[in-house]
N, C-alpha and C. Protein backbone atom coordinates (compact mmCIF):
# COMPACT_ATOMS: atom_id res chain seq x y z
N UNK A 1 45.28 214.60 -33.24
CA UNK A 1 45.91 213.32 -32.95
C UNK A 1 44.82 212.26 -32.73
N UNK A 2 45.38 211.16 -33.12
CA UNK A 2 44.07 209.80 -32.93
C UNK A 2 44.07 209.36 -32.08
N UNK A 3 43.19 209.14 -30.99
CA UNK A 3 43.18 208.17 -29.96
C UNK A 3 43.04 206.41 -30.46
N UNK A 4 43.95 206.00 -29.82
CA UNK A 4 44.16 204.28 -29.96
C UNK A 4 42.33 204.15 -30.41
N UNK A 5 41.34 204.32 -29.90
CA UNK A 5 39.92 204.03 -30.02
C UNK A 5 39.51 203.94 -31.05
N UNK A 6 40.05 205.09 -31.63
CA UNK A 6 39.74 206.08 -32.93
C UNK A 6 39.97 204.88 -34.25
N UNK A 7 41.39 204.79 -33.46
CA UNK A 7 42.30 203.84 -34.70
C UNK A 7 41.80 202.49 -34.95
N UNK A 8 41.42 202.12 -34.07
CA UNK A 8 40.78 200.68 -33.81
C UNK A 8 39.33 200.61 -34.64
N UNK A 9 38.77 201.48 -34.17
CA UNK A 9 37.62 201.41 -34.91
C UNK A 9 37.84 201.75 -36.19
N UNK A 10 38.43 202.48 -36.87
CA UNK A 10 38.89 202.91 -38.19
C UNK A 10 39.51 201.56 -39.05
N UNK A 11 40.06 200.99 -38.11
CA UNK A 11 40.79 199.56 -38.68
C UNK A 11 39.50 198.82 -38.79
N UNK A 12 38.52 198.43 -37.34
CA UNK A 12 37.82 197.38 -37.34
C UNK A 12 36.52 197.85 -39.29
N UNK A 13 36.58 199.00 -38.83
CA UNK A 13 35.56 199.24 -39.88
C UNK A 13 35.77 199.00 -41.39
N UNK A 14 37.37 199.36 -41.64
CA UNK A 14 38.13 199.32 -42.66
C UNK A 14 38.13 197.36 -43.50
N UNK A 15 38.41 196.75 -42.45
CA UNK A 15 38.70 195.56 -42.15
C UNK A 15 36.95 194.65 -42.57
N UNK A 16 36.10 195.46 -42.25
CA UNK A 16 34.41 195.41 -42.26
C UNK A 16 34.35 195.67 -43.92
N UNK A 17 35.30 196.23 -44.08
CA UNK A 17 34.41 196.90 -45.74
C UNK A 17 33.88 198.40 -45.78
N UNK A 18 33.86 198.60 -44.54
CA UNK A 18 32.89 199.66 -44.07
C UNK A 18 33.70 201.21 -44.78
N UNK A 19 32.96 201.91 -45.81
CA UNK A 19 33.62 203.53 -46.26
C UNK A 19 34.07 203.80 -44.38
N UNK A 20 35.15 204.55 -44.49
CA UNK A 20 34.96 205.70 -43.42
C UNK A 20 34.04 207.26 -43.86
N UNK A 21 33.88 207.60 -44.97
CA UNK A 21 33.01 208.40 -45.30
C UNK A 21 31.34 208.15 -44.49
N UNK A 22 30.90 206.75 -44.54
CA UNK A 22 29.74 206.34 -44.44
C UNK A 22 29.19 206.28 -42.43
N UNK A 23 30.91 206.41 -41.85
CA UNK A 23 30.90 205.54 -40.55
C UNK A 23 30.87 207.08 -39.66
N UNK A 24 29.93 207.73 -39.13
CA UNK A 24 30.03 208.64 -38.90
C UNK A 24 30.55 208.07 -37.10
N UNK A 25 31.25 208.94 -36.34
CA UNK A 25 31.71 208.53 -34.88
C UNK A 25 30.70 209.29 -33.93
N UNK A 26 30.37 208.73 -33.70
CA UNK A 26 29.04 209.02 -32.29
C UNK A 26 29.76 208.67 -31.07
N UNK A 27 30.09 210.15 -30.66
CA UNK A 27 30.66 210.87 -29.32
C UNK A 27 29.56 209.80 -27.90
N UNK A 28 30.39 209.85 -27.12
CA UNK A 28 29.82 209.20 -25.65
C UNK A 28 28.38 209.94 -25.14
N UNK A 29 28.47 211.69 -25.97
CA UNK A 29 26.96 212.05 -25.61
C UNK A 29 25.98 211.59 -26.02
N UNK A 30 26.52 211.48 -27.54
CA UNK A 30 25.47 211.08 -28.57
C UNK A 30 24.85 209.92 -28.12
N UNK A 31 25.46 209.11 -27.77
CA UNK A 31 25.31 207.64 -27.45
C UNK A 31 24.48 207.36 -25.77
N UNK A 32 24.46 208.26 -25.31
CA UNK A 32 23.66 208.32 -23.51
C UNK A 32 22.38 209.16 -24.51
N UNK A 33 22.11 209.93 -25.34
CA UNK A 33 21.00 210.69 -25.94
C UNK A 33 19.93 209.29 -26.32
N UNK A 34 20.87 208.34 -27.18
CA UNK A 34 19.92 207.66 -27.81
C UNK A 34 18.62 207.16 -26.50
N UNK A 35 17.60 206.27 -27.22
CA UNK A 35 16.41 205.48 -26.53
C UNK A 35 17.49 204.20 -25.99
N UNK A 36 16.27 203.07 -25.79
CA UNK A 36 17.25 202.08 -25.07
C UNK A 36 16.55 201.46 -26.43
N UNK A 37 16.14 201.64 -26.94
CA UNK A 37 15.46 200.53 -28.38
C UNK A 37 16.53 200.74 -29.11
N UNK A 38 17.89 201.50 -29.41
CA UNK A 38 18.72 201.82 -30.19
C UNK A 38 20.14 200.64 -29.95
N UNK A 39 19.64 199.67 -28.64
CA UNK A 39 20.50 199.30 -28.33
C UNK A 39 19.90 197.34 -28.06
N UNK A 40 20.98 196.62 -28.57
CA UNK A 40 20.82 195.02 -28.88
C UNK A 40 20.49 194.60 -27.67
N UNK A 41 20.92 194.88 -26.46
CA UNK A 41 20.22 194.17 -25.08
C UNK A 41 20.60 195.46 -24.23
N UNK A 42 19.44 195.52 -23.10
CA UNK A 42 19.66 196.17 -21.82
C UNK A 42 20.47 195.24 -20.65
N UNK A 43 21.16 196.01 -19.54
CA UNK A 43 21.67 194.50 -18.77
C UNK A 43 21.43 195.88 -17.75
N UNK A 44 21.04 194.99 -16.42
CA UNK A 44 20.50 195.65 -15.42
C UNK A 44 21.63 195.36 -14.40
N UNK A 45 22.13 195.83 -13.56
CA UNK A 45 22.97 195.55 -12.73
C UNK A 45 22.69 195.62 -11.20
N UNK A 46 23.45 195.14 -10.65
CA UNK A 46 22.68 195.48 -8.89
C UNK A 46 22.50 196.67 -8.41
N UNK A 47 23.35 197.50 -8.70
CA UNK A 47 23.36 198.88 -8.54
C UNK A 47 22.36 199.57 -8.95
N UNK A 48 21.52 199.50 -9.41
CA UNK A 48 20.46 199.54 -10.31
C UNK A 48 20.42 200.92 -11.75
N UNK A 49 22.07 200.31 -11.88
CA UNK A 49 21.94 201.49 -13.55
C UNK A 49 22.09 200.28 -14.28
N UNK A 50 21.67 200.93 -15.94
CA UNK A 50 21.29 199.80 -16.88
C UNK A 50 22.77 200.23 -17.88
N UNK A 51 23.23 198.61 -18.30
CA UNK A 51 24.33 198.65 -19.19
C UNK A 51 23.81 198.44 -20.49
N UNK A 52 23.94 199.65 -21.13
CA UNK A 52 22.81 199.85 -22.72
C UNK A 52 24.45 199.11 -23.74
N UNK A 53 23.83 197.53 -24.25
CA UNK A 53 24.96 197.23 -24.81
C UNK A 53 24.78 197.24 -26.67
N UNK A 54 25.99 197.88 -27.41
CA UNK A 54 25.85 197.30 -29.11
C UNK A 54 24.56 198.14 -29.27
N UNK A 55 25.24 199.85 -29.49
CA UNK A 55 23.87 200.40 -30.54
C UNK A 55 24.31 200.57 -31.84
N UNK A 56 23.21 200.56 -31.97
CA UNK A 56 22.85 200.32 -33.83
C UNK A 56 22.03 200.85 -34.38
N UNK A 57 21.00 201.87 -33.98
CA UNK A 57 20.31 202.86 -34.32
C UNK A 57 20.39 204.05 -34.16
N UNK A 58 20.25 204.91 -34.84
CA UNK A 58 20.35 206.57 -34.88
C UNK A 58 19.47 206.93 -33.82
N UNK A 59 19.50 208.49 -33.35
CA UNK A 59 18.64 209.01 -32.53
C UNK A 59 16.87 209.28 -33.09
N UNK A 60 17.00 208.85 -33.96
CA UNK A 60 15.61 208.43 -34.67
C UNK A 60 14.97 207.73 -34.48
N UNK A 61 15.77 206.25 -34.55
CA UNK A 61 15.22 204.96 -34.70
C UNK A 61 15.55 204.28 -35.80
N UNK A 62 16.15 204.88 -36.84
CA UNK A 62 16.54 204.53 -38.03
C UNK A 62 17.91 203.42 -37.71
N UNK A 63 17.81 202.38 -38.73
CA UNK A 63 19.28 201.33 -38.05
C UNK A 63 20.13 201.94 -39.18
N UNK A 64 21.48 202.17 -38.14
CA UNK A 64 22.58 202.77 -38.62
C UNK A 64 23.51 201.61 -39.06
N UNK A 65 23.92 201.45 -40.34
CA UNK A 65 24.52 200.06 -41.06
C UNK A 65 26.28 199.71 -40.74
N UNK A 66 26.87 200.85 -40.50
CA UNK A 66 28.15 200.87 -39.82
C UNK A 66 28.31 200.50 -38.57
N UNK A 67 27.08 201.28 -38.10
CA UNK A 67 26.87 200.46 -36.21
C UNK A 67 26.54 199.32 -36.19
N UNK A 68 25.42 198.48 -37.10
CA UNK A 68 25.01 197.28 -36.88
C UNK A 68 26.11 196.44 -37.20
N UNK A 69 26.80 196.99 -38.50
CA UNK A 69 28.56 195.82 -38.74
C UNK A 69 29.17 195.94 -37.68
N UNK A 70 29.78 197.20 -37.02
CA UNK A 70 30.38 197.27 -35.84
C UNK A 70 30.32 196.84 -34.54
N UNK A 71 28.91 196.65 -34.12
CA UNK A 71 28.23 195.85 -33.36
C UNK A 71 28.09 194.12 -33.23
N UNK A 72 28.14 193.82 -34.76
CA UNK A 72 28.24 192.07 -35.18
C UNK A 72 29.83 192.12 -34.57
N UNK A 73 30.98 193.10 -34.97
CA UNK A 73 32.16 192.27 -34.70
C UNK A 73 32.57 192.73 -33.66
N UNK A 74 31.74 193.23 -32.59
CA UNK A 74 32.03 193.59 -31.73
C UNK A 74 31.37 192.22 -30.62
N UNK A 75 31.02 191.82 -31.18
CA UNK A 75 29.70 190.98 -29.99
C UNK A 75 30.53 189.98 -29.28
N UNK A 76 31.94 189.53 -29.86
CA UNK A 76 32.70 188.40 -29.08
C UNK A 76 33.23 189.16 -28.25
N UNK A 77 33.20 190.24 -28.10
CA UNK A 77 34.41 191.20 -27.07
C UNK A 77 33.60 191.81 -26.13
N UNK A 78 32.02 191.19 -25.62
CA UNK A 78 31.21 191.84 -24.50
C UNK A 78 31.36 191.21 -23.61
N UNK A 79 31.49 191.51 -22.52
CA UNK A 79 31.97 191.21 -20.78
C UNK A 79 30.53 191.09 -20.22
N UNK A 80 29.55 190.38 -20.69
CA UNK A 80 28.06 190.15 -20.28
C UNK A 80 28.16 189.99 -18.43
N UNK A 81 27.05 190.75 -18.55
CA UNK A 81 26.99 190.23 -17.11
C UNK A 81 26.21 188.71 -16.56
N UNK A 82 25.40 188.84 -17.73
CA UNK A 82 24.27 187.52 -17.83
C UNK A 82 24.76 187.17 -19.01
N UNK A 83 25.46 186.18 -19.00
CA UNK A 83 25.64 185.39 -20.42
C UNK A 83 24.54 184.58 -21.12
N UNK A 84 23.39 184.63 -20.75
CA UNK A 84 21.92 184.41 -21.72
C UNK A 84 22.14 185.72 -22.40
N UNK A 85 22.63 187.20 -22.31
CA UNK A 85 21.95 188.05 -22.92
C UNK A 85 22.98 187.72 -24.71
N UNK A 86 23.72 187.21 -24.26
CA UNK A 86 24.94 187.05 -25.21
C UNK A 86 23.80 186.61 -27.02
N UNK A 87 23.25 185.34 -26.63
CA UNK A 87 22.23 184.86 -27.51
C UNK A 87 21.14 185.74 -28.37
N UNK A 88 20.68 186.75 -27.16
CA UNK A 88 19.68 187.90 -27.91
C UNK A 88 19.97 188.36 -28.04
N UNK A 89 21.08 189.17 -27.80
CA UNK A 89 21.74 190.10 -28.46
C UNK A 89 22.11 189.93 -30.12
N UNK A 90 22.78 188.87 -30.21
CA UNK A 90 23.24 188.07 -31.34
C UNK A 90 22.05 187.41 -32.46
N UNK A 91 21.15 187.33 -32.08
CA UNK A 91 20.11 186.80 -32.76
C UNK A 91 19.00 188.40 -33.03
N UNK A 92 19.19 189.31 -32.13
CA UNK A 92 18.36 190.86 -32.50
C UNK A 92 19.47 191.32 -33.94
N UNK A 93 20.62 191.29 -33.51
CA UNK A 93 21.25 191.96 -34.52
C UNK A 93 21.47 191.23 -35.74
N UNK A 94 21.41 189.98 -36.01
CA UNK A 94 20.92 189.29 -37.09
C UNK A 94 19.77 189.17 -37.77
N UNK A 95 18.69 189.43 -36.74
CA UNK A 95 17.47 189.69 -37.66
C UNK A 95 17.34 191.13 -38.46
N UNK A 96 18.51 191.72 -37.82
CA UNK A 96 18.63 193.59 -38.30
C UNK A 96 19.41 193.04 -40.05
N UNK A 97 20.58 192.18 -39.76
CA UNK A 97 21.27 192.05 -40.55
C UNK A 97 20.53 190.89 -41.67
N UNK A 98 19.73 190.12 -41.25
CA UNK A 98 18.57 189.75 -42.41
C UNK A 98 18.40 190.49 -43.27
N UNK A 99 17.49 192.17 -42.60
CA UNK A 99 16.66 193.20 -43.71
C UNK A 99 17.36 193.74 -44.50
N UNK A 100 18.89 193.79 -43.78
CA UNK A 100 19.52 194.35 -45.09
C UNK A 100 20.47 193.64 -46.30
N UNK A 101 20.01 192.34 -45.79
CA UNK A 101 21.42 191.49 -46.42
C UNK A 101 22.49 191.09 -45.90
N UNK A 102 22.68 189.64 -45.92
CA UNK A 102 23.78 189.24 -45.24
C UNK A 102 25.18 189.43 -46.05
N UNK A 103 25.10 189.61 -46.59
CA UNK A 103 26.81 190.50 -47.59
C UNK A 103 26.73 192.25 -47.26
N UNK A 104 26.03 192.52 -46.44
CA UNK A 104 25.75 193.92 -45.95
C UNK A 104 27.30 194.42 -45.39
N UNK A 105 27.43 193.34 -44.44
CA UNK A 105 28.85 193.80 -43.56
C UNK A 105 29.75 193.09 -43.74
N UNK A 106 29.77 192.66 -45.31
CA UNK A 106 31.37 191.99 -45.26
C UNK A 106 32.34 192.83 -46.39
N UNK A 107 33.39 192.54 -46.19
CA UNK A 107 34.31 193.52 -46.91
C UNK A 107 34.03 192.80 -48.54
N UNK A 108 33.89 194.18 -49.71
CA UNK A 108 33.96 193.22 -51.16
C UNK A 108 35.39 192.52 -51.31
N UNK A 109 36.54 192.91 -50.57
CA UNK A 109 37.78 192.54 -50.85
C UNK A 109 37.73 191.10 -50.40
N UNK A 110 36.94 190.36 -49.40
CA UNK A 110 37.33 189.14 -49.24
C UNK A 110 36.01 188.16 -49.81
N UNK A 111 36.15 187.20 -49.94
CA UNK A 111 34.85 186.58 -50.19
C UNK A 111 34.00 185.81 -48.63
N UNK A 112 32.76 185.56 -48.96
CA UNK A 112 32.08 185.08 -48.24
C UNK A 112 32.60 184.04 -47.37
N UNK A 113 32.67 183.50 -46.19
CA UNK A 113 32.68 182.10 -45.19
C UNK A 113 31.35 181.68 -45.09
């Protein structure tokens, strides 16, 4: 059975252009495994644990192209704690989306804005 999550992301990706063949789902472990370089901004909190936000790299280091689309349309829906991080975040993952092309993450079904 699909969790609502599941579905959402399957839509958001679908909706991206994105194969689901290509979009592999990286479990909540996978995702505490990665570095913090795998991820568009760190946000530090008072408590003093760090909110690792928008990854986009494999446990390698390699940038994962489904995560970095998923991450661009994800970026209006972050609950920042510091709304400066909003900017670098958005401007790291665009310089990602430079190297590979900016028609990288758009669906061929619609045309460019």
């Amino acid at each position: 059975m699909l969790t609502r999550r599941r579905i959402l992301v399957a839509l958001g990706l679908a909706f991206l252009g994105v194969p689901q063949a290509e979009a592999a789902t990286w479990s909540h472990a996978y995702i505490r495994q990665l570095p913090d370089s795998a991820f568009a901004v760190i946000e530090p909190t008072p408590e003093g644990r760090r909110l690792r936000r928008l990854p986009h790299h494999d446990v390698t280091g390699a940038l994962d192209l489904p995560h970095l689309c998923n991450a661009l349309a994800r970026l209006p829906q972050v609950k920042w704690r510091d709304p400066a991080n909003a900017p670098v975040a958005r401007q790291h993952l665009k310089d990602h989306l430079d190297q590979v092309g900016p028609g990288a993450c758009r669906s061929p079904l619609r045309p460019a804005s």
